[in-house]
Protein backbone atom coordinates (compact mmCIF):
# COMPACT_ATOMS: atom_id res chain seq x y z
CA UNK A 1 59.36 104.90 6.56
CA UNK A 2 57.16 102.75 4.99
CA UNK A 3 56.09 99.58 7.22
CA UNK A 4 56.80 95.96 5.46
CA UNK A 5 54.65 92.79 5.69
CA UNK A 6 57.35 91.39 7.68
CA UNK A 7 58.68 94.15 10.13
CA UNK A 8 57.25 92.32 13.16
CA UNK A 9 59.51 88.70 12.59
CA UNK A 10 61.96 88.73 15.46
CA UNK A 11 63.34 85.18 14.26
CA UNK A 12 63.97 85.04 10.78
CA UNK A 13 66.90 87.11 10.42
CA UNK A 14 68.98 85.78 13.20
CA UNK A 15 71.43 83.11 13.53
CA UNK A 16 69.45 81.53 16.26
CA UNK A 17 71.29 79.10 18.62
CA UNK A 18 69.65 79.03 21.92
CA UNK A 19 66.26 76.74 21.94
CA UNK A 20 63.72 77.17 24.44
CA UNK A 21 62.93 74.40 26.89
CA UNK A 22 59.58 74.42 26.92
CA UNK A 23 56.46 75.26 24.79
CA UNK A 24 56.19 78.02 27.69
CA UNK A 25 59.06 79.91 26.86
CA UNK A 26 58.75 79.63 22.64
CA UNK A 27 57.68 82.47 20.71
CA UNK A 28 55.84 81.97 17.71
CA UNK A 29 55.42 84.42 15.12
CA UNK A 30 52.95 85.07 12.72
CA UNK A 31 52.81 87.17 9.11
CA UNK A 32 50.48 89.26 7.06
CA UNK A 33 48.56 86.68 4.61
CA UNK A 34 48.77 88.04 1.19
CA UNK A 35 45.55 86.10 0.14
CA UNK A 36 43.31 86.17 3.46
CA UNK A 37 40.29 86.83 0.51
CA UNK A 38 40.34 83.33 -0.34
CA UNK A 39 40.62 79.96 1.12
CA UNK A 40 43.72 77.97 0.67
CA UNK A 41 46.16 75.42 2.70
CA UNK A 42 49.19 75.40 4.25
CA UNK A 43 50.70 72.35 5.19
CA UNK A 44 54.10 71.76 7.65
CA UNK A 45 55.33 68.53 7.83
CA UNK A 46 57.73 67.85 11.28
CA UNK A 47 59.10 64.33 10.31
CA UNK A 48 61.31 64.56 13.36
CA UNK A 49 59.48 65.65 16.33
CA UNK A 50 60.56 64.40 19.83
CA UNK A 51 59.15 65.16 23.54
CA UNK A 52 60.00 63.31 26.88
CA UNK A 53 56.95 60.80 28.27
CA UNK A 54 56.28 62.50 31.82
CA UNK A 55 56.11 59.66 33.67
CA UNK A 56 58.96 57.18 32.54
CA UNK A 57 61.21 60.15 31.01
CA UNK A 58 61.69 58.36 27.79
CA UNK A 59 62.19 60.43 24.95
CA UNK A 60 59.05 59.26 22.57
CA UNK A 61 59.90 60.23 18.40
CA UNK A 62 56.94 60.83 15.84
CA UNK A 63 55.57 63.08 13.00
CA UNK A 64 53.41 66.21 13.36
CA UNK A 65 51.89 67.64 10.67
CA UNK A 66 49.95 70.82 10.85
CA UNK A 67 47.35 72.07 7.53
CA UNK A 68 45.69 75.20 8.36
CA UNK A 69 43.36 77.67 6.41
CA UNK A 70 44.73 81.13 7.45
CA UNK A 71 42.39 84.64 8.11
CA UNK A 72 44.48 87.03 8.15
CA UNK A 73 48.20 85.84 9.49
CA UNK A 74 50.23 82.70 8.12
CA UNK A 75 52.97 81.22 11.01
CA UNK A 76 56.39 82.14 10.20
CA UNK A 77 57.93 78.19 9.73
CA UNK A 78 61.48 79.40 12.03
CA UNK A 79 59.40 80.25 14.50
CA UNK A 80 57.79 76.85 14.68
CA UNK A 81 60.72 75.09 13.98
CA UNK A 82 62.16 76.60 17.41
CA UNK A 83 58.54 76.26 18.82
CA UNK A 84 58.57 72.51 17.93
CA UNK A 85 62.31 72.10 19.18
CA UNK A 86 61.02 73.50 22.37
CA UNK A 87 59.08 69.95 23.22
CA UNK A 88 62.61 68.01 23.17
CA UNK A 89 62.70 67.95 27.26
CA UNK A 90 58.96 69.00 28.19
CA UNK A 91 57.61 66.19 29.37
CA UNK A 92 53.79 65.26 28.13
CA UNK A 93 51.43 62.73 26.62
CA UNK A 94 51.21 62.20 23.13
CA UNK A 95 47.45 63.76 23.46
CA UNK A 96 48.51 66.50 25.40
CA UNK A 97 51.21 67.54 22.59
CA UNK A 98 49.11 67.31 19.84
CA UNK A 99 46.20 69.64 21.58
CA UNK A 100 48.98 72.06 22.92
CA UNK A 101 50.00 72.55 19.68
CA UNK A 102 46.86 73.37 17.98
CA UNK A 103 45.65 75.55 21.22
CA UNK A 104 48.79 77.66 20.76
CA UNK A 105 48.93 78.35 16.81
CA UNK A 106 45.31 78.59 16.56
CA UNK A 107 45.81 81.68 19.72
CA UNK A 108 48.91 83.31 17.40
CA UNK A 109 47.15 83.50 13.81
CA UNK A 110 43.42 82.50 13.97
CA UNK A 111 42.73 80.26 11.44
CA UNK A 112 39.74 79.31 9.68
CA UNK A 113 40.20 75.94 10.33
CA UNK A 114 43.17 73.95 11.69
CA UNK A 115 44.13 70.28 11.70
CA UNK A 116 47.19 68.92 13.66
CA UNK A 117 48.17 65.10 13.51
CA UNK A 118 50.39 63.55 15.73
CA UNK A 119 51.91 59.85 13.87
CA UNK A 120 54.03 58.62 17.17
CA UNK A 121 56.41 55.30 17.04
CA UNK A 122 55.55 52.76 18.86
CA UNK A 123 56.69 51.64 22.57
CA UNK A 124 55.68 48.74 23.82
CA UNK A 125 54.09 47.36 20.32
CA UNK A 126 51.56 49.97 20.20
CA UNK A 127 51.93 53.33 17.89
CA UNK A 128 49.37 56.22 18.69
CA UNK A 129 48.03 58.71 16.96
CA UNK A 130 46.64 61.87 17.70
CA UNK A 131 44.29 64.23 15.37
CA UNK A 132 42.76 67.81 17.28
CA UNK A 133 40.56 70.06 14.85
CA UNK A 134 40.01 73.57 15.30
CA UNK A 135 37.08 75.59 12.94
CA UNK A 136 36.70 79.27 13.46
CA UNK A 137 33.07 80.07 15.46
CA UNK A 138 30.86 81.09 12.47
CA UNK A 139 30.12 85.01 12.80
């Protein structure tokens, strides 16, 4: 039987209803890229993002968006989706997400280059924002 590009994506096909808890316990899944020969971007956009401050417990809202350059894999979006559900009750500064984030995509597809940005409302009159870059080592 001959193998498919997408034979390996656990996710996609299932009527998924149980989230994980934590960015520990997420699984996110990665695909053959089609056009690894040439340098192009992908961009997700996670208007709705929510995690849990771990010191007050106060559920802070924002926006991450994630561009990426991909080598050889492109991140299935279900799997991120889920991923990015996953930081509803982990509790963690905005810094912390935003790094976490990059640390584990960057570890499931190795990217040429990698930009996540973290747009969080503001508490207490003050917004932050976040911005971690990842380039791949030159060879």
């Amino acid at each position: 039987m001959k193998k498919r590009r997408y034979d390996g994506l656990s996710l996609l096909k299932r009527n998924h209803r149980k989230y994980p808890d934590s960015p520990d316990k997420a699984n996110l899944e990665a695909f053959a890229n089609e056009y690894s020969r040439r340098d192009y971007w992908i961009q997700f956009d996670c208007p709705e993002f929510t995690s849990i401050c771990p010191i007050t417990a106060q559920p802070d809202f924002g926006k991450i968006t994630i561009r990426y350059i991909p080598g050889k894999l492109c991140l299935e979006s279900k799997s991120l989706k889920l991923y990015m559900f996953s930081f509803r009750n982990h509790g963690a500064f905005h810094e912390a997400v935003v790094n976490r984030i990059l640390d584990d995509i960057v570890r499931c597809i190795k990217p040429r280059k990698m930009v996540v940005k973290g747009e969080f409302n503001a508490r207490g009159g003050i917004a932050i924002n976040v911005e971690a870059e990842y380039s791949q080592p030159s060879a």
